[in-house]
C-alpha atoms as a PDB file:
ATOM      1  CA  UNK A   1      27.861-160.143  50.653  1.00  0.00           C
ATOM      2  CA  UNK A   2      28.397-158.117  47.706  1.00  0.00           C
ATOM      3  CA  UNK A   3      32.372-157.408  46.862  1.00  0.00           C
ATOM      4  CA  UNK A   4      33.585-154.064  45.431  1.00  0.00           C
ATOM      5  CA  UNK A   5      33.434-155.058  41.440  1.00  0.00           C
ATOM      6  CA  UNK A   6      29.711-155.962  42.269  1.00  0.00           C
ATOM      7  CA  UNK A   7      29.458-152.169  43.743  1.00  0.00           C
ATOM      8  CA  UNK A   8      31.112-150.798  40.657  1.00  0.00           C
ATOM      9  CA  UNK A   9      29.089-152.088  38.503  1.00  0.00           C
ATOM     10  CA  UNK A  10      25.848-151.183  41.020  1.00  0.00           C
ATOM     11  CA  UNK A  11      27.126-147.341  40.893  1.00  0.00           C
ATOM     12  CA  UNK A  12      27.452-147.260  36.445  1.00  0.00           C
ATOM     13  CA  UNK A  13      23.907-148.887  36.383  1.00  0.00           C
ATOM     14  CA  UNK A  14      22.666-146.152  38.463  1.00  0.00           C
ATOM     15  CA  UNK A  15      24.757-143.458  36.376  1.00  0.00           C
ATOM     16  CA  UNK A  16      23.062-145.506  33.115  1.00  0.00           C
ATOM     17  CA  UNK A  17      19.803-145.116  34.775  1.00  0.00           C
ATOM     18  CA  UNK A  18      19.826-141.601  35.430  1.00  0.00           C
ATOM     19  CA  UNK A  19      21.563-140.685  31.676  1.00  0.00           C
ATOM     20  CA  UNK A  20      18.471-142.297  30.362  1.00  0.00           C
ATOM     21  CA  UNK A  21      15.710-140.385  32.591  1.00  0.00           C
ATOM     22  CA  UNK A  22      17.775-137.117  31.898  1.00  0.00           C
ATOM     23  CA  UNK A  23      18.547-136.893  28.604  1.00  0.00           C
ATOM     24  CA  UNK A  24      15.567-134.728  27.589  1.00  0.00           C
ATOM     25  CA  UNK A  25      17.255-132.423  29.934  1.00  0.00           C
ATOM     26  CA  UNK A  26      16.732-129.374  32.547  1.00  0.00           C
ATOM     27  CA  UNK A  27      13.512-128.713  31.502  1.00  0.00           C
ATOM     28  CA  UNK A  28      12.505-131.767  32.173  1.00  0.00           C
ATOM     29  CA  UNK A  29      14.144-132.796  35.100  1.00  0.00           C
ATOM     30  CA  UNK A  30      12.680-129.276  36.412  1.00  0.00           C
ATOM     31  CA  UNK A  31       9.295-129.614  35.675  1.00  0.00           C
ATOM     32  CA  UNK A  32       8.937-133.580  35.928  1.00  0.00           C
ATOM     33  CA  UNK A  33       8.950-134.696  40.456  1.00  0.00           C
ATOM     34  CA  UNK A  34       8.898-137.829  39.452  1.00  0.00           C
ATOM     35  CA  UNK A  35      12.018-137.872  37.130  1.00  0.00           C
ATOM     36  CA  UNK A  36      13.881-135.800  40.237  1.00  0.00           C
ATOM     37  CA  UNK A  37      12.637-138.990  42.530  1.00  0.00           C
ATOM     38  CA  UNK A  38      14.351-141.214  39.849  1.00  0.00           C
ATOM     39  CA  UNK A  39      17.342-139.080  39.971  1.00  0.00           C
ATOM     40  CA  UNK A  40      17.798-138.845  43.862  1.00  0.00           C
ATOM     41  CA  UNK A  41      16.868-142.266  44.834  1.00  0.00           C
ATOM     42  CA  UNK A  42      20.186-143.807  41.803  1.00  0.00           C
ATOM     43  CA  UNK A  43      22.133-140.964  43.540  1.00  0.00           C
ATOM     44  CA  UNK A  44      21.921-142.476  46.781  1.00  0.00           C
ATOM     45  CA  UNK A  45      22.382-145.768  45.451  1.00  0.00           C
ATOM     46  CA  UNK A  46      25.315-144.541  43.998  1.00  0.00           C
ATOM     47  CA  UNK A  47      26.460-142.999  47.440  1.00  0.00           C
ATOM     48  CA  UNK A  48      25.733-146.443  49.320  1.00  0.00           C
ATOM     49  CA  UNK A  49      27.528-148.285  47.208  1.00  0.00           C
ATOM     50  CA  UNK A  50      30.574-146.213  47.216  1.00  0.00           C
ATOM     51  CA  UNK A  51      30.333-146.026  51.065  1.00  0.00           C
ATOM     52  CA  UNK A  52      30.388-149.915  51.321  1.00  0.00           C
ATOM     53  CA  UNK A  53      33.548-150.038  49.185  1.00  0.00           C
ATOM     54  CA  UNK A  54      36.597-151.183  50.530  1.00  0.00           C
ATOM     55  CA  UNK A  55      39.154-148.955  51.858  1.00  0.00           C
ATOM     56  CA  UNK A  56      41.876-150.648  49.191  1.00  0.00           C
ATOM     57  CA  UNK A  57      39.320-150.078  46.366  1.00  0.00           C
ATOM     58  CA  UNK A  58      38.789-146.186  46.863  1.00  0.00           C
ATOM     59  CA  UNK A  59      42.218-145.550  47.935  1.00  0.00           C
ATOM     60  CA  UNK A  60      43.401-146.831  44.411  1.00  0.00           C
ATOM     61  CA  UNK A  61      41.616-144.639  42.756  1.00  0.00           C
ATOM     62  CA  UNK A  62      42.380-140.856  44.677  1.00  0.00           C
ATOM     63  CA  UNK A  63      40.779-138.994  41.802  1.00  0.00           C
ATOM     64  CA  UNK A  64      37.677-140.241  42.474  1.00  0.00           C
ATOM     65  CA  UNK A  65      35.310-137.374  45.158  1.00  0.00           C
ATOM     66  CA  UNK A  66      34.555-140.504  46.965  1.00  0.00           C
ATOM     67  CA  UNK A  67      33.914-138.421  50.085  1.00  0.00           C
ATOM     68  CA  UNK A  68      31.997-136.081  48.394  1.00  0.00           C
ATOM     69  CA  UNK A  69      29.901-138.786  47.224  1.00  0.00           C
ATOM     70  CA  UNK A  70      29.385-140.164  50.526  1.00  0.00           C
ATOM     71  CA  UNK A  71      28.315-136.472  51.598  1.00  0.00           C
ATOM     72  CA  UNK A  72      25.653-136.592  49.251  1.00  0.00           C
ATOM     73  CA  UNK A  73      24.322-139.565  50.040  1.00  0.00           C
ATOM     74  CA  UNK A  74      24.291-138.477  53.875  1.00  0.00           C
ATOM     75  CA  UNK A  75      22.035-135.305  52.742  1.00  0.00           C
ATOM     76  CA  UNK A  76      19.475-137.418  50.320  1.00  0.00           C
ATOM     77  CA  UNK A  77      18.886-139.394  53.200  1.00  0.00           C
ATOM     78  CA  UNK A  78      19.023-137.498  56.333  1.00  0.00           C
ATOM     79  CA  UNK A  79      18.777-134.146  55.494  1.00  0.00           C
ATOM     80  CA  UNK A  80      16.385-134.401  52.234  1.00  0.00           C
ATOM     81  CA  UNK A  81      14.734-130.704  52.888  1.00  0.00           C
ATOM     82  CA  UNK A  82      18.583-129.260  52.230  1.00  0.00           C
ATOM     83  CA  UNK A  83      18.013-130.525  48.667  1.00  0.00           C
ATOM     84  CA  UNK A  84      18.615-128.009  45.833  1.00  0.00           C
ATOM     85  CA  UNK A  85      18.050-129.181  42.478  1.00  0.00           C
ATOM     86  CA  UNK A  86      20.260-127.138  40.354  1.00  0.00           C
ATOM     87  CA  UNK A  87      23.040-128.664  42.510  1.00  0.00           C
ATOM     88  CA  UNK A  88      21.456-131.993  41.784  1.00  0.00           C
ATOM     89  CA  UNK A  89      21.681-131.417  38.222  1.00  0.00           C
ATOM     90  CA  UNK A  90      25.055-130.052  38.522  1.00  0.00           C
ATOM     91  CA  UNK A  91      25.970-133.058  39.590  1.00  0.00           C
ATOM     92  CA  UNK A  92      23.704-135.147  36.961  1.00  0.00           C
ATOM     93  CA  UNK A  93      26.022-133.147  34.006  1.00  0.00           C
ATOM     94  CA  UNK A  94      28.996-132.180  35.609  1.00  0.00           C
ATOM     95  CA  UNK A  95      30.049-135.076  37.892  1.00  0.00           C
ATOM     96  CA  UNK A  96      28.071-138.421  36.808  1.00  0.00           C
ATOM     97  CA  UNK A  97      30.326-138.753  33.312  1.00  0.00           C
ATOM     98  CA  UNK A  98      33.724-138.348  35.168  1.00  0.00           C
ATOM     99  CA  UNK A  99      32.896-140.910  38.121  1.00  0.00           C
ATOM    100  CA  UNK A 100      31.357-143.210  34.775  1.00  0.00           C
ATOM    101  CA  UNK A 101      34.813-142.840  32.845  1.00  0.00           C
ATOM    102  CA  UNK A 102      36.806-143.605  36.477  1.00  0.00           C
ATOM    103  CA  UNK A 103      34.495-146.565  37.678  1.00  0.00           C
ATOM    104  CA  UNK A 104      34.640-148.106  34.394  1.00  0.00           C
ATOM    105  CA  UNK A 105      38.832-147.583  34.756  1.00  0.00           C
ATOM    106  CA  UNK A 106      38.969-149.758  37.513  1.00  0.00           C
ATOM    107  CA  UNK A 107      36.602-152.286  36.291  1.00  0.00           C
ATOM    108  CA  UNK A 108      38.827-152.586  33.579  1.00  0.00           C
ATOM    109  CA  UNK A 109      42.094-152.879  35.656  1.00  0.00           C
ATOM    110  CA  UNK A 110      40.269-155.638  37.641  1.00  0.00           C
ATOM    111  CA  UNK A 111      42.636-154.792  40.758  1.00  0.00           C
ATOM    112  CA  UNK A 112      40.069-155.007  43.103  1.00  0.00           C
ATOM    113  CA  UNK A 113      39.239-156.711  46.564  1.00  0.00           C
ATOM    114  CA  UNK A 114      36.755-159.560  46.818  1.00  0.00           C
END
């Protein structure tokens, strides 16, 4: 069973993995279905392993959208023709650095349930 600094570190791989398939940017990520695949399927990733965290873990850090992230996941999954892609990118520029900079803060406290 994986523990929660195992799902941390699953959720900035996914962020890294996405930074590197987006940074030729919009245009790109527009024109290219495969690079959106890329994209959705490290998103969900990223929502599974933030739904599998413990309580403790997301509770410590309150400024993370956890529940927001779980949404997303819900819709990539289950609802996949609600999908808009400037929302997806939205959330590529506007949301991916900020949940980077906080997962990597509690990596680095290394307060976290096994």
């Amino acid at each position: 069973m994986r523990d929660d600094r195992e799902r941390l570190a699953d959720i900035l791989e996914a962020i890294e993995r996405i930074e590197k398939h987006t940074a030729g940017g919009k245009a790109v990520f527009d024109a290219d279905e495969l690079v959106q695949n890329w994209v959705l399927r490290h998103l969900e990733i990223i929502g599974e392993a933030v739904r599998a965290l413990s309580p403790a873990t997301r509770k410590s850090s309150p400024d993370l959208p956890w529940t927001a992230i779980i949404g997303m996941r819900t819709i990539l999954v289950h609802r996949y023709f609600e999908i808009d892609t400037a929302i997806v990118w939205s959330v590529v520029t506007r949301d991916l650095p900020t949940l980077k900079a906080g997962v990597a803060a509690l990596l680095d406290r290394g307060e976290l349930e096994h």
